[in-house]
Protein backbone atom coordinates (compact mmCIF):
# COMPACT_ATOMS: atom_id res chain seq x y z
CA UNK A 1 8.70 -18.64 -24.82
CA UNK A 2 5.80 -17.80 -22.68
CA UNK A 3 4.79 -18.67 -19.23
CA UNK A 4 1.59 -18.64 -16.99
CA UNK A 5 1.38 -17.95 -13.42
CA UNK A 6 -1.64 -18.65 -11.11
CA UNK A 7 -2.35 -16.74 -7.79
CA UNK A 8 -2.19 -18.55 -4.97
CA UNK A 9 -4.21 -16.25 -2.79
CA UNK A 10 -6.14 -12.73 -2.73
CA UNK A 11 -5.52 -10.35 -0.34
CA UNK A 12 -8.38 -8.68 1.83
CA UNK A 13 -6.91 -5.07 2.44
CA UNK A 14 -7.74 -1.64 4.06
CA UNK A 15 -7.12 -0.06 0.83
CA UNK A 16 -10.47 -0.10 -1.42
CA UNK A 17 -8.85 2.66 -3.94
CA UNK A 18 -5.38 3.03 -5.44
CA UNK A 19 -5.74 6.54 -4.23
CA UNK A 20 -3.94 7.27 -1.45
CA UNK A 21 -1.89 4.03 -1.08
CA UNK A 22 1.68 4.20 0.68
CA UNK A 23 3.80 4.19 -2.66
CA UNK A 24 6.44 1.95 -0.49
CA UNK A 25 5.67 -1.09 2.01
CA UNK A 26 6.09 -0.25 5.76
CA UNK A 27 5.35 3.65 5.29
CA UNK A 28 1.83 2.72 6.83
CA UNK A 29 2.35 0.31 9.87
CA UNK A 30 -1.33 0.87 10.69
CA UNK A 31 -2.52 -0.71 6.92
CA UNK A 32 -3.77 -3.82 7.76
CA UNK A 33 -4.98 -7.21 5.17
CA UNK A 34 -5.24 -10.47 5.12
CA UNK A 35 -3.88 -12.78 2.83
CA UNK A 36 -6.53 -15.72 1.85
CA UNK A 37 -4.97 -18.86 0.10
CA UNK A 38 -6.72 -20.94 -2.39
CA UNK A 39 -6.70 -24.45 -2.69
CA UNK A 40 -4.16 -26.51 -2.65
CA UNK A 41 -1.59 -23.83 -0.24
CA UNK A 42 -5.29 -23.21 2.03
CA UNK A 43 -4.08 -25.85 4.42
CA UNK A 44 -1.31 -25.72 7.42
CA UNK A 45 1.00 -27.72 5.13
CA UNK A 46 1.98 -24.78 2.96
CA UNK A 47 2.44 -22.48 5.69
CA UNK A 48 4.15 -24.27 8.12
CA UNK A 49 7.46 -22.91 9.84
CA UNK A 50 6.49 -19.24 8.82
CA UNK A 51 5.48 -18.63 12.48
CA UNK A 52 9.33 -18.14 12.71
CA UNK A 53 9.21 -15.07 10.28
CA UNK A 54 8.43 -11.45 11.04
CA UNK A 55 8.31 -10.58 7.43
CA UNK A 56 7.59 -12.04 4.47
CA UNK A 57 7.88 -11.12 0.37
CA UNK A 58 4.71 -10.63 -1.63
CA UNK A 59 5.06 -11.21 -5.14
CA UNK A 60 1.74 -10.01 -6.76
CA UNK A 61 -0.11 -8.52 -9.55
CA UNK A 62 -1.03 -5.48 -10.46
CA UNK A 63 -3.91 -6.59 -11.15
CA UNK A 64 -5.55 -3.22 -11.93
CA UNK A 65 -2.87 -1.75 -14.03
CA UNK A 66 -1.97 -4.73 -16.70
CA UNK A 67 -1.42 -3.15 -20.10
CA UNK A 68 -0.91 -5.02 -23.81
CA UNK A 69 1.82 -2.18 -24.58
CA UNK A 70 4.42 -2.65 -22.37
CA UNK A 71 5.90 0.54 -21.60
CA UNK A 72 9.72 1.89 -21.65
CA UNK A 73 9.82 4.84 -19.70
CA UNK A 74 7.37 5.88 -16.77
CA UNK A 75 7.42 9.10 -14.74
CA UNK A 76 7.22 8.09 -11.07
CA UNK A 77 5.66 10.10 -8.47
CA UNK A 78 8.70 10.37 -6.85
CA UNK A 79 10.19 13.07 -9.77
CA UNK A 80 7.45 14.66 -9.58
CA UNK A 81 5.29 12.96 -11.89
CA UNK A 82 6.73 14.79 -15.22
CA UNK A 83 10.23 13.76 -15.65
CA UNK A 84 10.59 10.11 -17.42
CA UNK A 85 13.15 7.24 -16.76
CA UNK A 86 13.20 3.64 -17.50
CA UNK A 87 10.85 1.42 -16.35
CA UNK A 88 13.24 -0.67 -14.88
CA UNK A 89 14.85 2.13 -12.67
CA UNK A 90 11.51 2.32 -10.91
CA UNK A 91 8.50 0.51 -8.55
CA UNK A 92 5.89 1.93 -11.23
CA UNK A 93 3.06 -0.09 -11.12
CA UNK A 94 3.34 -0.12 -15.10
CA UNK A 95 5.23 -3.32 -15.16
CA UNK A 96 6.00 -5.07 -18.13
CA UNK A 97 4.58 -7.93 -16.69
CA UNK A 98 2.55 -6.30 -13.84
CA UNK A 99 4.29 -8.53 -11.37
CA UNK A 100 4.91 -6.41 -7.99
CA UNK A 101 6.66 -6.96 -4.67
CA UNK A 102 6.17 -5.49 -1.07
CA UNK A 103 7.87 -6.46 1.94
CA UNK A 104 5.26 -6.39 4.96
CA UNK A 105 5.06 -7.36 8.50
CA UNK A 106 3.53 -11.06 9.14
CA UNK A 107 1.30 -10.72 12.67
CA UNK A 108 -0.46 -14.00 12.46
CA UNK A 109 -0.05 -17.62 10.75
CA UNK A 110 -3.51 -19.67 10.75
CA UNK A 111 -4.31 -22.67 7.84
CA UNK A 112 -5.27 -20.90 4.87
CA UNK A 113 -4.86 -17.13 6.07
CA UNK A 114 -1.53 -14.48 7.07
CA UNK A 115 -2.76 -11.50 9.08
CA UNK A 116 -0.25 -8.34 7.77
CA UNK A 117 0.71 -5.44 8.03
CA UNK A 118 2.61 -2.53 7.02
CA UNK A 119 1.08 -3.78 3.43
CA UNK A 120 0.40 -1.25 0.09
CA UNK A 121 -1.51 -3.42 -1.87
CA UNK A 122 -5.18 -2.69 -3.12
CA UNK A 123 -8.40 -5.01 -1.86
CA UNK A 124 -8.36 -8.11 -4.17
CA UNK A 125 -4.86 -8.36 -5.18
CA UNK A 126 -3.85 -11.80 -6.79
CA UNK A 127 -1.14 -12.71 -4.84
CA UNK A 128 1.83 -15.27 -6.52
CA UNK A 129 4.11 -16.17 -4.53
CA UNK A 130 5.63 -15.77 -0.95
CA UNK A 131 8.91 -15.80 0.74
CA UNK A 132 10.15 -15.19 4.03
CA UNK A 133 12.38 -11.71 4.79
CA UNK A 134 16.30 -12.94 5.36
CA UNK A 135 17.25 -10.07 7.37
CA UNK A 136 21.53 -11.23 6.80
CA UNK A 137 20.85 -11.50 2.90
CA UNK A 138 17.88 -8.99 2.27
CA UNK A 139 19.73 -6.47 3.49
CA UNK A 140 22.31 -4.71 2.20
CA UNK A 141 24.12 -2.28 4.13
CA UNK A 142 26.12 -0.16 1.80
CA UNK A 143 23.04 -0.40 -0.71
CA UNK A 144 21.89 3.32 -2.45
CA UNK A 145 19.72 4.74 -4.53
CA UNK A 146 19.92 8.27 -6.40
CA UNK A 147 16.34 8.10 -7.45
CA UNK A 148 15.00 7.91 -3.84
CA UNK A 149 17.72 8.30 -1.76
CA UNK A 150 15.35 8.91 1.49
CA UNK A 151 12.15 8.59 2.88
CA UNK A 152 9.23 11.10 1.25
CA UNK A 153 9.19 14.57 3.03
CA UNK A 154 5.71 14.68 5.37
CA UNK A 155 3.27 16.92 5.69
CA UNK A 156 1.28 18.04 8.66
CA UNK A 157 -2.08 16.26 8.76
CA UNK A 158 -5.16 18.13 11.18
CA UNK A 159 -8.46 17.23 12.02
CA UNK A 160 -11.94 18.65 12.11
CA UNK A 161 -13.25 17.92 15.50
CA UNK A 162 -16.10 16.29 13.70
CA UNK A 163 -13.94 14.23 11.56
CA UNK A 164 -11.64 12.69 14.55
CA UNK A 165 -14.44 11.80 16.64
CA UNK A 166 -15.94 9.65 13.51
CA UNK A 167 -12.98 8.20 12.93
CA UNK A 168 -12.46 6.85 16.54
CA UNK A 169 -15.89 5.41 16.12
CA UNK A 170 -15.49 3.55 13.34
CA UNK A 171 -11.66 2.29 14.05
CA UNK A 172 -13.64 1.15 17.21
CA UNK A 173 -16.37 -0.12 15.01
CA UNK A 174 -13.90 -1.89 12.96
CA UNK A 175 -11.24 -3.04 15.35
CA UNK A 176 -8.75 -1.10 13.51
CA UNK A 177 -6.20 1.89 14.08
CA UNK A 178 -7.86 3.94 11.86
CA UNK A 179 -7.27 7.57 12.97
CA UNK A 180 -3.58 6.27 12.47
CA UNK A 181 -4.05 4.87 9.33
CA UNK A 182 -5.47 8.16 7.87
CA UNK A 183 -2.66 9.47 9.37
CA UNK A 184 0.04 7.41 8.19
CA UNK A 185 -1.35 7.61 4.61
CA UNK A 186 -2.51 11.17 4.45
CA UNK A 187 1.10 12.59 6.05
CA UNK A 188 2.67 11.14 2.77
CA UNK A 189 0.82 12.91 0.45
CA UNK A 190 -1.13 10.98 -1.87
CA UNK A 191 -1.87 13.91 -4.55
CA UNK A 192 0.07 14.08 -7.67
CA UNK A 193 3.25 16.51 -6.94
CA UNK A 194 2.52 18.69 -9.53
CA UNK A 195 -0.93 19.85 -8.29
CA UNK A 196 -1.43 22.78 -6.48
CA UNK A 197 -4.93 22.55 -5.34
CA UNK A 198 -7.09 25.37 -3.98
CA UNK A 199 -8.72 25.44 -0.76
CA UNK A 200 -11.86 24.20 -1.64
CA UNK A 201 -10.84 21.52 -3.56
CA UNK A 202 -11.83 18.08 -1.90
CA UNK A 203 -10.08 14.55 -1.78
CA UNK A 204 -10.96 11.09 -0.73
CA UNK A 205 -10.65 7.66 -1.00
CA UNK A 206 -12.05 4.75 0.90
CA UNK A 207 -10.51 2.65 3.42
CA UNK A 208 -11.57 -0.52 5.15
CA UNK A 209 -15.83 0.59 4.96
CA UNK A 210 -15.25 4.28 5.43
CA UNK A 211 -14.88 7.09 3.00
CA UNK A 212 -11.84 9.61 4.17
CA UNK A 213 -12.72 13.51 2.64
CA UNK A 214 -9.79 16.05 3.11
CA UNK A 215 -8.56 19.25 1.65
CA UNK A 216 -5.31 21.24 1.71
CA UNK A 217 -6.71 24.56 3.70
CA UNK A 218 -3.13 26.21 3.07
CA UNK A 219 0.65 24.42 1.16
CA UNK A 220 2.27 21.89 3.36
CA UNK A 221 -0.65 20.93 5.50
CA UNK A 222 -3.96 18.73 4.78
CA UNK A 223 -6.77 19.11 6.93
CA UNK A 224 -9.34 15.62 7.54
CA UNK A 225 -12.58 16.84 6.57
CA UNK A 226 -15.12 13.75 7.47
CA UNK A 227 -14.94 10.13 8.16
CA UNK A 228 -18.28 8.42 6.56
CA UNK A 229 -19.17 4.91 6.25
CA UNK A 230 -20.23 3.88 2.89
């Protein structure tokens, strides 16, 4: 038996790229969207009582990584990116039926909109479903898990003088923390675990208007190269 889902909103994010998206929800406090519902939830019916809630559940698509072959085994970032489990035993975005969830911080409640935060979803993600965060059922105290067991190691992030004074202008610009965003995102480390890149090598991705450009000048540290609107 098969089923069909429709979204009932799209989400407006910082994040124009996969590239350098938190892999978790709440790793980025700065990451900023808004949620946009379609008709018929786009009224204050739908969303009524949820200025009550701090958080709330996203269940979404992954709307960019749907696949006909559904896939047993992924290797998740977390391992390194070369060492396979199950599907199931991971957040891959590979899902079998590209359905996601993401726990994120709800600032602001208006008819038709939720203003969030703390989000790791990409620009234009078909959102299904929400639900508000039970704090005395959604979380479980004694809870573990081998796989991740702990929050991602950071790494030092610098600046080019140049780069930090565009990127005030433009959080400025945009009414957004954006130095800390870069920060917050960039600290994680968004390349691939098994790279080793070279000095000159040079990384980006775009977020909100801008595009970020880094490199890794030495191992363990990243260094913000420039801060460019597009």
């Amino acid at each position: 038996m098969s089923y069909s889902v429709s979204p009932i909103g799209f989400l407006r994010s910082c994040f124009k790229e996969k590239f350098a998206i938190p892999r978790q929800p709440q790793l980025a406090p700065a990451a900023r969207g808004v949620l946009e519902l379609v008709a018929p939830f786009d009224t204050g019916d739908a969303v009524q009582g949820l200025e009550q809630v701090s958080h709330v559940w996203l269940l979404f698509l992954f709307h960019q990584a749907l696949e006909d072959q559904p896939r047993l085994k992924v290797r998740p970032p977390r391992l390194g990116g070369n060492k396979s489990v199950g599907v199931f035993a991971t957040r891959a975005t590979h899902r079998p039926n590209g359905i996601g969830q993401s726990v994120v911080k709800l600032d602001k409640v208006e008819p038709g909109r939720l203003w969030l935060s703390g989000i790791d979803l990409l620009d234009g993600t078909p959102v299904l479903d929400i639900k508000p965060y039970v704090p005395y059922a959604d979380s479980v105290a004694s809870a573990y898990n081998r796989i991740a067991d702990g929050a991602p190691l950071l790494i030092e992030v610098q600046w080019r003088d140049a780069a930090l004074s565009q990127a005030r202008s433009h959080g400025l610009r945009l009414d957004q923390p954006l130095v800390d965003l870069i920060e917050q995102c960039l600290t994680q480390d968004p390349r691939p675990a098994y790279q080793v890149p070279p000095p000159e090598r040079r990384y980006g991705t775009r977020l909100w208007d801008v595009d970020v450009r880094w490199h890794y000048p030495e191992p363990g540290k990243i260094c913000v190269l420039e801060v460019v609107e597009t």
